[in-house]
C-alpha atoms as a PDB file:
ATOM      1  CA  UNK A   1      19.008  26.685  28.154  1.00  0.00           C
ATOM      2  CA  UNK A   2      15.550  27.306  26.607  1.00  0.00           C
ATOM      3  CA  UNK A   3      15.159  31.027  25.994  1.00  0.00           C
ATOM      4  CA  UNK A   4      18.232  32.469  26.367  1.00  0.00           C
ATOM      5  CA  UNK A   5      20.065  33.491  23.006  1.00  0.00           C
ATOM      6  CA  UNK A   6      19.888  31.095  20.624  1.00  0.00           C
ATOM      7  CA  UNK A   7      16.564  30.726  20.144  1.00  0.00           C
ATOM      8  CA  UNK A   8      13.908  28.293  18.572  1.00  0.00           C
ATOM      9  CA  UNK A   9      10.567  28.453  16.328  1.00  0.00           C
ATOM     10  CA  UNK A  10       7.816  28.084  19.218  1.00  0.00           C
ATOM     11  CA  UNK A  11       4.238  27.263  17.883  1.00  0.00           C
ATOM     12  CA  UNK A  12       5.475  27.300  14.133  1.00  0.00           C
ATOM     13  CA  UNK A  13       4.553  25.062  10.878  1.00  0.00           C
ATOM     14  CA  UNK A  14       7.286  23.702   8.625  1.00  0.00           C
ATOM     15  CA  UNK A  15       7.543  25.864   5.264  1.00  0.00           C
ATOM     16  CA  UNK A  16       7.205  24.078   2.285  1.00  0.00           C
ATOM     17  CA  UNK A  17      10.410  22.541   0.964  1.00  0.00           C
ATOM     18  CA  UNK A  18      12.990  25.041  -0.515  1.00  0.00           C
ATOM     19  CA  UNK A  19      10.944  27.790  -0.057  1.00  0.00           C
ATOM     20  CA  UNK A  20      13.335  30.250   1.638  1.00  0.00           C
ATOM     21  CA  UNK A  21      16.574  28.992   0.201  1.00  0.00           C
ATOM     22  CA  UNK A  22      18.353  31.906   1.171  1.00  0.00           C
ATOM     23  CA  UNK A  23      18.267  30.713   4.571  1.00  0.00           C
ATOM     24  CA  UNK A  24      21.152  29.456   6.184  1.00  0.00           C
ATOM     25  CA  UNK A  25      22.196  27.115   9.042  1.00  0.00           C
ATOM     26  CA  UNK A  26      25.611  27.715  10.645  1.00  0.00           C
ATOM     27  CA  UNK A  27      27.062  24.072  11.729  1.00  0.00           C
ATOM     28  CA  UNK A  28      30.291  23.699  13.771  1.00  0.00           C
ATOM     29  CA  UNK A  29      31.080  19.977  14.263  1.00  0.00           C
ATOM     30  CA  UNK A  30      28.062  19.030  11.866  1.00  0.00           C
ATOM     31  CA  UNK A  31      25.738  20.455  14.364  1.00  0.00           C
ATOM     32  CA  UNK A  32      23.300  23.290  13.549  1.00  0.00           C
ATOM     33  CA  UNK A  33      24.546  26.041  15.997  1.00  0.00           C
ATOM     34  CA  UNK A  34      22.885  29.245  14.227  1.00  0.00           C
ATOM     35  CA  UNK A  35      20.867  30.701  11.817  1.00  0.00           C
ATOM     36  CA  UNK A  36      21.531  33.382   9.221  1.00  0.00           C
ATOM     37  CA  UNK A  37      20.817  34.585   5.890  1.00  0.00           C
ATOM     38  CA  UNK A  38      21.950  35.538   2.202  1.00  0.00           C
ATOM     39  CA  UNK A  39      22.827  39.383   1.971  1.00  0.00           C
ATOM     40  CA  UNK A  40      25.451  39.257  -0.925  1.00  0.00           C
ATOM     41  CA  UNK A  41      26.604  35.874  -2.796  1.00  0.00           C
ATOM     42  CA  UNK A  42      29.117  35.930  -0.649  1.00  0.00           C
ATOM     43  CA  UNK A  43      28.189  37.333   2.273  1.00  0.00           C
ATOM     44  CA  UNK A  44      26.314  35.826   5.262  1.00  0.00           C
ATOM     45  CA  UNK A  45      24.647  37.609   8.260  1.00  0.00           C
ATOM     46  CA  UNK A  46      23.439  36.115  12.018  1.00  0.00           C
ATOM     47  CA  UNK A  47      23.818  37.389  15.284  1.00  0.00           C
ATOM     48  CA  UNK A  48      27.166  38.704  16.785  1.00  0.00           C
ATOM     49  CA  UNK A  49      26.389  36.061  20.045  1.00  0.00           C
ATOM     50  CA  UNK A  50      26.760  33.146  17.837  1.00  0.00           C
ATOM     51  CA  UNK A  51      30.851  32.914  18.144  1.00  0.00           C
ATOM     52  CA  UNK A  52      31.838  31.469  15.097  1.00  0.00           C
ATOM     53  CA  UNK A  53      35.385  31.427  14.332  1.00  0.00           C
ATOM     54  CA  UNK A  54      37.243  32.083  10.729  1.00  0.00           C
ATOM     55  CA  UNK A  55      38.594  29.708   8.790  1.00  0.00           C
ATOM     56  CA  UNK A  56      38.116  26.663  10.828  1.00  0.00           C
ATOM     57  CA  UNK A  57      37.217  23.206   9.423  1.00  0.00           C
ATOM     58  CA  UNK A  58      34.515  22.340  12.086  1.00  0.00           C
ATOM     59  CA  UNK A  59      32.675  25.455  10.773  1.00  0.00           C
ATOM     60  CA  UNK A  60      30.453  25.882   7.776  1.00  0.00           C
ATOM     61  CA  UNK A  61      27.535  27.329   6.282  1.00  0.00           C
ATOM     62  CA  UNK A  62      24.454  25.226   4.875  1.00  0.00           C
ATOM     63  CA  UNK A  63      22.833  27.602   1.949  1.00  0.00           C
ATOM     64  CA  UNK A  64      19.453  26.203   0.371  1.00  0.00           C
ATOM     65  CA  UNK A  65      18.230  23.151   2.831  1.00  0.00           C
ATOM     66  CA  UNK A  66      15.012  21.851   4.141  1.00  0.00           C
ATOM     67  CA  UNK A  67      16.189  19.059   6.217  1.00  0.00           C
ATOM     68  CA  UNK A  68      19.368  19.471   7.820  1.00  0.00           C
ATOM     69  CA  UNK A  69      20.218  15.718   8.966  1.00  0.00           C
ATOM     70  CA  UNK A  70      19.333  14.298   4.963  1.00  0.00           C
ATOM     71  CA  UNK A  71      21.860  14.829   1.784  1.00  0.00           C
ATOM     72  CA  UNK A  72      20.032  17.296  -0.056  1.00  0.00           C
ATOM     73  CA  UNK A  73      20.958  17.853  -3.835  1.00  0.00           C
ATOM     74  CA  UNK A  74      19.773  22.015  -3.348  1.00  0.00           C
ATOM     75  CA  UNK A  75      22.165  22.034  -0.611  1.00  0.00           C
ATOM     76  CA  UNK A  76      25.169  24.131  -1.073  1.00  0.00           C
ATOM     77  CA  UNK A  77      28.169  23.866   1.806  1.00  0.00           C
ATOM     78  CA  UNK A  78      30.710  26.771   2.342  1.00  0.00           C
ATOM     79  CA  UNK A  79      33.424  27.148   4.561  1.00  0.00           C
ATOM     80  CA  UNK A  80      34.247  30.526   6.555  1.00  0.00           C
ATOM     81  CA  UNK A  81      36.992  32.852   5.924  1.00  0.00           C
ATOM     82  CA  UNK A  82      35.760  35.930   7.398  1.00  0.00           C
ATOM     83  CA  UNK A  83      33.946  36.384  10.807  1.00  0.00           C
ATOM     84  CA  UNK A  84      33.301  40.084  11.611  1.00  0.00           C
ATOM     85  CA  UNK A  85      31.231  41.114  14.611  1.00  0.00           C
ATOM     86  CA  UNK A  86      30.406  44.667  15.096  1.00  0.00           C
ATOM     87  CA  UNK A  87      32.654  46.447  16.485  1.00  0.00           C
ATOM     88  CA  UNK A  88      30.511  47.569  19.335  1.00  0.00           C
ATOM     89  CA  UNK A  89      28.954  44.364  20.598  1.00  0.00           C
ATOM     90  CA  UNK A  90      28.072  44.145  24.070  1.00  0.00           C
ATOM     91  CA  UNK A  91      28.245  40.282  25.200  1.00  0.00           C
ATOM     92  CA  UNK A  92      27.066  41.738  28.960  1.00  0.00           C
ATOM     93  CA  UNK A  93      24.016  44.179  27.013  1.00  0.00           C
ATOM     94  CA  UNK A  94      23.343  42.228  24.066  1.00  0.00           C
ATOM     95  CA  UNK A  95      23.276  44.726  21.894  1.00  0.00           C
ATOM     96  CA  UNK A  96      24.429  45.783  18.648  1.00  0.00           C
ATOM     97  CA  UNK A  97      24.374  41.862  17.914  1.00  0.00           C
ATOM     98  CA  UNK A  98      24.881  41.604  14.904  1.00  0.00           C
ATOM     99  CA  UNK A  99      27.929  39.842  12.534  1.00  0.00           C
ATOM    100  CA  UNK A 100      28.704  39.193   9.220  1.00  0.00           C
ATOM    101  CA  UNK A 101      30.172  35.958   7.416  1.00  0.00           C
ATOM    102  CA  UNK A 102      32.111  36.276   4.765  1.00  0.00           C
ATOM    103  CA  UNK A 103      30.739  32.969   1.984  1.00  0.00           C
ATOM    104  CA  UNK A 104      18.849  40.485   0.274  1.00  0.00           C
ATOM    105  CA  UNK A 105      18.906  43.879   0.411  1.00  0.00           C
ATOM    106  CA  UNK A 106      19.123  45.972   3.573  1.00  0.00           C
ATOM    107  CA  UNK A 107      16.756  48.158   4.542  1.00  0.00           C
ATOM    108  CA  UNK A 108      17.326  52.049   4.267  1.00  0.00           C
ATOM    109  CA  UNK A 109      18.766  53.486   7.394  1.00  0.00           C
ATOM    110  CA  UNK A 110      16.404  53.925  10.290  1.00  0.00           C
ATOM    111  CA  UNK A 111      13.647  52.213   8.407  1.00  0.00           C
ATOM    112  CA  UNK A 112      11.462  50.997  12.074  1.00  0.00           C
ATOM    113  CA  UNK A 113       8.374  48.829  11.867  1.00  0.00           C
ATOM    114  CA  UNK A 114       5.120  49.757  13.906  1.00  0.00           C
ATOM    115  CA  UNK A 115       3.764  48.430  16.262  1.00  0.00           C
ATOM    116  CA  UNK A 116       1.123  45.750  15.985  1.00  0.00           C
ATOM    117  CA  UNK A 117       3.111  44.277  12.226  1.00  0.00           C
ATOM    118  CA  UNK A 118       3.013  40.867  12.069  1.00  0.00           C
ATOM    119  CA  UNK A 119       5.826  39.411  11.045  1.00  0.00           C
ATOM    120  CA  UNK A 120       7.503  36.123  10.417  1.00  0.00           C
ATOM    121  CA  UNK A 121      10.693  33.931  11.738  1.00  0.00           C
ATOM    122  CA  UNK A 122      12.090  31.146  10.360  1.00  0.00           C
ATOM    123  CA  UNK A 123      14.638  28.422  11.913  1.00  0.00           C
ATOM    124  CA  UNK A 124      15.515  25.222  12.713  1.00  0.00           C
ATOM    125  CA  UNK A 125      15.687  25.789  16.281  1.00  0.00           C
ATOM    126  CA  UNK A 126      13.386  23.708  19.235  1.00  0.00           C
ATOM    127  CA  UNK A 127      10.094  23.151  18.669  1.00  0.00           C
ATOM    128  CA  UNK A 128       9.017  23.158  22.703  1.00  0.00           C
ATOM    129  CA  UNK A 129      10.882  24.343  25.865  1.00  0.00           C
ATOM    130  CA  UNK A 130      12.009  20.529  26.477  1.00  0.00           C
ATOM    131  CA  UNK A 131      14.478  20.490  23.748  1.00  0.00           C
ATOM    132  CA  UNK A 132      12.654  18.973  20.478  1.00  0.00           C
ATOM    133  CA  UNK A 133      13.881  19.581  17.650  1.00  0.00           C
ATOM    134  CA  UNK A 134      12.682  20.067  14.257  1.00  0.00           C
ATOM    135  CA  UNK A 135      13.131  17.742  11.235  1.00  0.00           C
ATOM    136  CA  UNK A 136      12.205  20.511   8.842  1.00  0.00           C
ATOM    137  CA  UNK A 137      12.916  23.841   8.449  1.00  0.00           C
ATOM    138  CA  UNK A 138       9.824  25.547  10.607  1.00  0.00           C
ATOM    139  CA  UNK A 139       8.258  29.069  10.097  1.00  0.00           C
ATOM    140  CA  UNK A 140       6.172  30.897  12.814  1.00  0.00           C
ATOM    141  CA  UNK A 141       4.211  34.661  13.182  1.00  0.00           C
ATOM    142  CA  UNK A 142       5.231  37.657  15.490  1.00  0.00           C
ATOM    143  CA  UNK A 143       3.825  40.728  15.908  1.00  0.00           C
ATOM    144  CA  UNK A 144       6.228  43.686  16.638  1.00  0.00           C
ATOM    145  CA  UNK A 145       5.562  45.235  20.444  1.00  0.00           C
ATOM    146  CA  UNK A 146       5.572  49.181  21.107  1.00  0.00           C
ATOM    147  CA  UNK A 147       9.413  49.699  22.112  1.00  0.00           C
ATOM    148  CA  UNK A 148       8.561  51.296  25.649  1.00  0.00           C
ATOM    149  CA  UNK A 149       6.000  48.590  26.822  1.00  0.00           C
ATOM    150  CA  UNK A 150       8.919  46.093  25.346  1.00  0.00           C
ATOM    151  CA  UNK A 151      11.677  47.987  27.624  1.00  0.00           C
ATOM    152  CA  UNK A 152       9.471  47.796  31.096  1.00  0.00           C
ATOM    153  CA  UNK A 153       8.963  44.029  30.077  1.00  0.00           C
ATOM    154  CA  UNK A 154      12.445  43.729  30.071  1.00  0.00           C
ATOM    155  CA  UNK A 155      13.234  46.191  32.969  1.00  0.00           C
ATOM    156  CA  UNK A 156      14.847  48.467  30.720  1.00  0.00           C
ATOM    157  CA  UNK A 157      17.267  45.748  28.805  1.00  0.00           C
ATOM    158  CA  UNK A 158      15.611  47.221  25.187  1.00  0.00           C
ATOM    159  CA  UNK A 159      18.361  49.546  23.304  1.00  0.00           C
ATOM    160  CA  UNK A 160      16.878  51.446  20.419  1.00  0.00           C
ATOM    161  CA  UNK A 161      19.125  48.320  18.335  1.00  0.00           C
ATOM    162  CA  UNK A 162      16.565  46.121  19.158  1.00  0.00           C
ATOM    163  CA  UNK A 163      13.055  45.364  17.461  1.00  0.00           C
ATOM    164  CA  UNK A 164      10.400  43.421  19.776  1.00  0.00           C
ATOM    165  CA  UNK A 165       7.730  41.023  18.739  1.00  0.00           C
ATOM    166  CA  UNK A 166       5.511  38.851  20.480  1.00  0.00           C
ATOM    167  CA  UNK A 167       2.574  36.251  20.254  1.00  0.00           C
ATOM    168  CA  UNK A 168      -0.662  38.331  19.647  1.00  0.00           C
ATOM    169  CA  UNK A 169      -2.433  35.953  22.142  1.00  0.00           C
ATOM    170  CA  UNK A 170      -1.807  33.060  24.767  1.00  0.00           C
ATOM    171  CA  UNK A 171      -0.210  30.820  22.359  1.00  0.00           C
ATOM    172  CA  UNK A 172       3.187  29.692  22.626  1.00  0.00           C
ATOM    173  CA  UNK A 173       5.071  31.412  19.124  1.00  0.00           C
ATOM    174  CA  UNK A 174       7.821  33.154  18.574  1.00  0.00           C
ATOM    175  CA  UNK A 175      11.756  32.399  18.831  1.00  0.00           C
ATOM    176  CA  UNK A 176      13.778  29.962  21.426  1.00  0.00           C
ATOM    177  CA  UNK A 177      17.769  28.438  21.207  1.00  0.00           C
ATOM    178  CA  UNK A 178      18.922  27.748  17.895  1.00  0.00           C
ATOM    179  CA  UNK A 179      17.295  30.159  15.617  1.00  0.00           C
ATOM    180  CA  UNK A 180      19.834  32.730  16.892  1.00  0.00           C
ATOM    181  CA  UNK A 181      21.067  34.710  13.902  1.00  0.00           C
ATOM    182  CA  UNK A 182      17.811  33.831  11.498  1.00  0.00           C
ATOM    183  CA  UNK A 183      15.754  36.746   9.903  1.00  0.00           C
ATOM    184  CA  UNK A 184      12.823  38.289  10.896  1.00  0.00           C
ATOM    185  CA  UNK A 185      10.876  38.566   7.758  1.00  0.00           C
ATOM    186  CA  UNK A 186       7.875  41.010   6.667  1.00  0.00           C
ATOM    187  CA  UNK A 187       6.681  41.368   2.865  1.00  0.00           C
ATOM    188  CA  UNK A 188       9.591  39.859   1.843  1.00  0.00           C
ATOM    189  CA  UNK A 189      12.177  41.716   3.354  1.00  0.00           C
ATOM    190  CA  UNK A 190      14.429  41.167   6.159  1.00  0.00           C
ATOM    191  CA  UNK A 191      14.243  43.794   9.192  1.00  0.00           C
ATOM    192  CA  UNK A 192      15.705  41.770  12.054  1.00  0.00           C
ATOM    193  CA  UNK A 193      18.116  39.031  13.472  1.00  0.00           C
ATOM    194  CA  UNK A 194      17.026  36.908  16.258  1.00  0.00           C
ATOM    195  CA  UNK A 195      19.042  37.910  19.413  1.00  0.00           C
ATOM    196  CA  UNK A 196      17.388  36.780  22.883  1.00  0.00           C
ATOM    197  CA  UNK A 197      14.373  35.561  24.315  1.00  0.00           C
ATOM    198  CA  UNK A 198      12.630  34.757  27.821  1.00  0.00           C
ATOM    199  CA  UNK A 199      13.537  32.140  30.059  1.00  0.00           C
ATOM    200  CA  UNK A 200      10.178  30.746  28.602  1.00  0.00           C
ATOM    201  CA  UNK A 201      10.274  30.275  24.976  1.00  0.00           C
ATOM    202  CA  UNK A 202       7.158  31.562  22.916  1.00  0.00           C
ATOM    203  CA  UNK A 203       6.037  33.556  26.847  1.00  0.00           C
ATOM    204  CA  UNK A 204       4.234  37.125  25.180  1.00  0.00           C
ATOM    205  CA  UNK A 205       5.394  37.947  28.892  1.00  0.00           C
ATOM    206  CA  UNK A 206       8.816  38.297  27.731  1.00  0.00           C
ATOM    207  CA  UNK A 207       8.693  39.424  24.014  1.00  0.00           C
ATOM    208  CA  UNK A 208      11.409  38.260  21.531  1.00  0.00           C
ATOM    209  CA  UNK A 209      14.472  40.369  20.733  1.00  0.00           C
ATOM    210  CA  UNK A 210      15.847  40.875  17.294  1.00  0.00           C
ATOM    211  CA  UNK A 211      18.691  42.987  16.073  1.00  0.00           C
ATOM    212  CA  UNK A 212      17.064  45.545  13.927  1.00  0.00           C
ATOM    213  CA  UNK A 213      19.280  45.585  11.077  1.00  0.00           C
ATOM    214  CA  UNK A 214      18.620  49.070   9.450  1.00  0.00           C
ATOM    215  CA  UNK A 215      20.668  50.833  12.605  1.00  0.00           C
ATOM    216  CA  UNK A 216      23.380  48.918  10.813  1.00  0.00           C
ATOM    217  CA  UNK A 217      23.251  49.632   7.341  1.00  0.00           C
ATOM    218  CA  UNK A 218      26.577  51.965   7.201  1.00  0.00           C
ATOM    219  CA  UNK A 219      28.425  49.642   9.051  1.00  0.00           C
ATOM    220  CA  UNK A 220      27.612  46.586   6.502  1.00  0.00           C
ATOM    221  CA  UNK A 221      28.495  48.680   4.092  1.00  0.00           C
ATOM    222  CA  UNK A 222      31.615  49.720   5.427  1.00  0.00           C
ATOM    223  CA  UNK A 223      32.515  46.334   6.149  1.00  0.00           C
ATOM    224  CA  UNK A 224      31.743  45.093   2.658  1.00  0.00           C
ATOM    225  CA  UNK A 225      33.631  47.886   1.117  1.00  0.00           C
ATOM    226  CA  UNK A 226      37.114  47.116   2.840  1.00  0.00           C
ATOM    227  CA  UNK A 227      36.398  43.972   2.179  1.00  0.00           C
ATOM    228  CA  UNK A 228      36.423  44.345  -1.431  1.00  0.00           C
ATOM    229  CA  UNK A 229      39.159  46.775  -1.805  1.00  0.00           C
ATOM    230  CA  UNK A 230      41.656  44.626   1.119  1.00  0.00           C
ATOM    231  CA  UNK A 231      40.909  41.717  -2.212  1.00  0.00           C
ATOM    232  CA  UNK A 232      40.994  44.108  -5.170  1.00  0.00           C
ATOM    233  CA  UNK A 233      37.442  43.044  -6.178  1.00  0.00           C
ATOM    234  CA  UNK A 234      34.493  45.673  -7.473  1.00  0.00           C
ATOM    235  CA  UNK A 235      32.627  47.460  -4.631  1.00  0.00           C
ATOM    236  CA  UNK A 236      29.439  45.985  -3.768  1.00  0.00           C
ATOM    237  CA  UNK A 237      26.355  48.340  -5.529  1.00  0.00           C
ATOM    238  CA  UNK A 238      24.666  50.232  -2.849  1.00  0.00           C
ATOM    239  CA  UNK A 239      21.665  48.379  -2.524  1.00  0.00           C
ATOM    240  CA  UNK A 240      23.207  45.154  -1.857  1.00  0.00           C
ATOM    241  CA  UNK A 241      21.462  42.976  -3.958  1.00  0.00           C
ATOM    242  CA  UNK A 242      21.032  39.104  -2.839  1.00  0.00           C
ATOM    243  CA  UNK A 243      22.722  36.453  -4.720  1.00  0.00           C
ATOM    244  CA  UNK A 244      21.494  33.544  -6.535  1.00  0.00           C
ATOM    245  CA  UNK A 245      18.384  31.756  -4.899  1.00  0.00           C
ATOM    246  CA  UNK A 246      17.759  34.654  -2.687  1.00  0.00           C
ATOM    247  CA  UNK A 247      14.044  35.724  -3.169  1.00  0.00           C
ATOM    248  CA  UNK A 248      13.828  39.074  -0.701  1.00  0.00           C
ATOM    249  CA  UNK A 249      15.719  42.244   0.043  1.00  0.00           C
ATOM    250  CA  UNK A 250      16.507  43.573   3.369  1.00  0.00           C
ATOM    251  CA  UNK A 251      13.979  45.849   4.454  1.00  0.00           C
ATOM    252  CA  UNK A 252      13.418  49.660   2.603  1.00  0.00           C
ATOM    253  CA  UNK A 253      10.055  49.749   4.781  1.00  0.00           C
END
């Protein structure tokens, strides 16, 4: 349903081709399901809501496309082997929602952005609340909401996990179903994952909710350590630097 998690670019333009290449879209069955993004070559990272299972052949990961439904030669197709929500996910909250695939820099712990930032999202998801969807990969503005006007909004469904943003005026912007898991991007950097949304996609009523990623930054590492030592490979450096193609770090504020 329009809004709920899994949401769409509302009000966006498409970027120009191959721009953001470190983009992902998460297909099961050769449909696009979810958005994510490049944090370590082999590393992917979305939304904990977006249930993908490990090591399943309807499931992989599109790295470096524009348009999904045409054989692109910058595409790059993985499979999954490793599908690690955090451990404290609350399907019934939504919060802590955030996973990591196993196929950008974070941001330094805590690092918040202030209100009135404007910020961008990028996805494949909808276009409009009837169900349109994009040929192109599409790119949109948001500008991050105070926390506690955010929380009344929502009647109190706001954790301090979650980042708000919002259309800075009447227009229909902002996230809807099938950008889930995507990146909210300012100055290059990555500071949240697209979570949920209003009933209403793009409604300033009902700001958007991302997954504010530098809450999380022990527990990626963590993750990615074990990881590494479970295989016997080197430990990941402590600023987690992207892999080829990726052209932004995960935000150090």
């Amino acid at each position: 349903p329009p809004g709920t998690q899994g949401s769409r670019i509302i009000g966006g333009k498409a970027v120009a081709p191959h721009s953001r290449p470190f983009i992902a879209s998460i297909q099961m069955d050769g449909q696009h399901v979810c958005g994510g993004f490049l944090v370590w070559p082999k590393w992917v990272m979305t939304a904990a809501h977006c249930l993908i299972p490990r090591r399943s052949p309807s499931v992989r990961v599109v790295l470096g496309a524009h348009r999904l439904e045409e054989p692109e030669g910058s595409q790059q197709i993985f499979s999954v082997t490793e599908s690690i929500a955090h451990p404290h996910y609350s399907p019934a909250l939504v919060d802590n929602d955030i996973r990591l695939l196993r196929r950008i820099r974070l941001p330094r712990p805590g690092v918040d952005l202030k209100p009135g930032t404007i910020c961008h999202v990028v996805g494949w998801g909808d276009t409009s609340n009837y169900g349109d969807r994009p040929s192109e990969l599409m790119e949109t503005g948001t500008t991050i909401v105070k926390r506690s006007l955010c929380r009344t909004l929502w009647r109190g469904k706001v954790s301090p996990n979650m980042l708000c943003g919002a259309s800075p005026n009447t227009t229909l912007q902002g996230v809807c179903a099938g950008d889930s898991g995507g990146p909210l991007i300012f100055k290059g950097k990555v500071y949240g994952i697209v979570s949920f949304s209003g009933q209403r996609c793009g409604d300033r009523r009902y700001p958007d909710i991302y997954t504010k990623i530098s809450n999380y930054i022990a527990w990626v590492h963590h993750t990615l350590r074990r990881q590494h030592q479970q295989k016997g490979l080197p430990e990941p450096s402590p600023g987690l630097g992207g892999g080829p193609g990726s052209r932004w770090a995960v935000g150090r504020g």
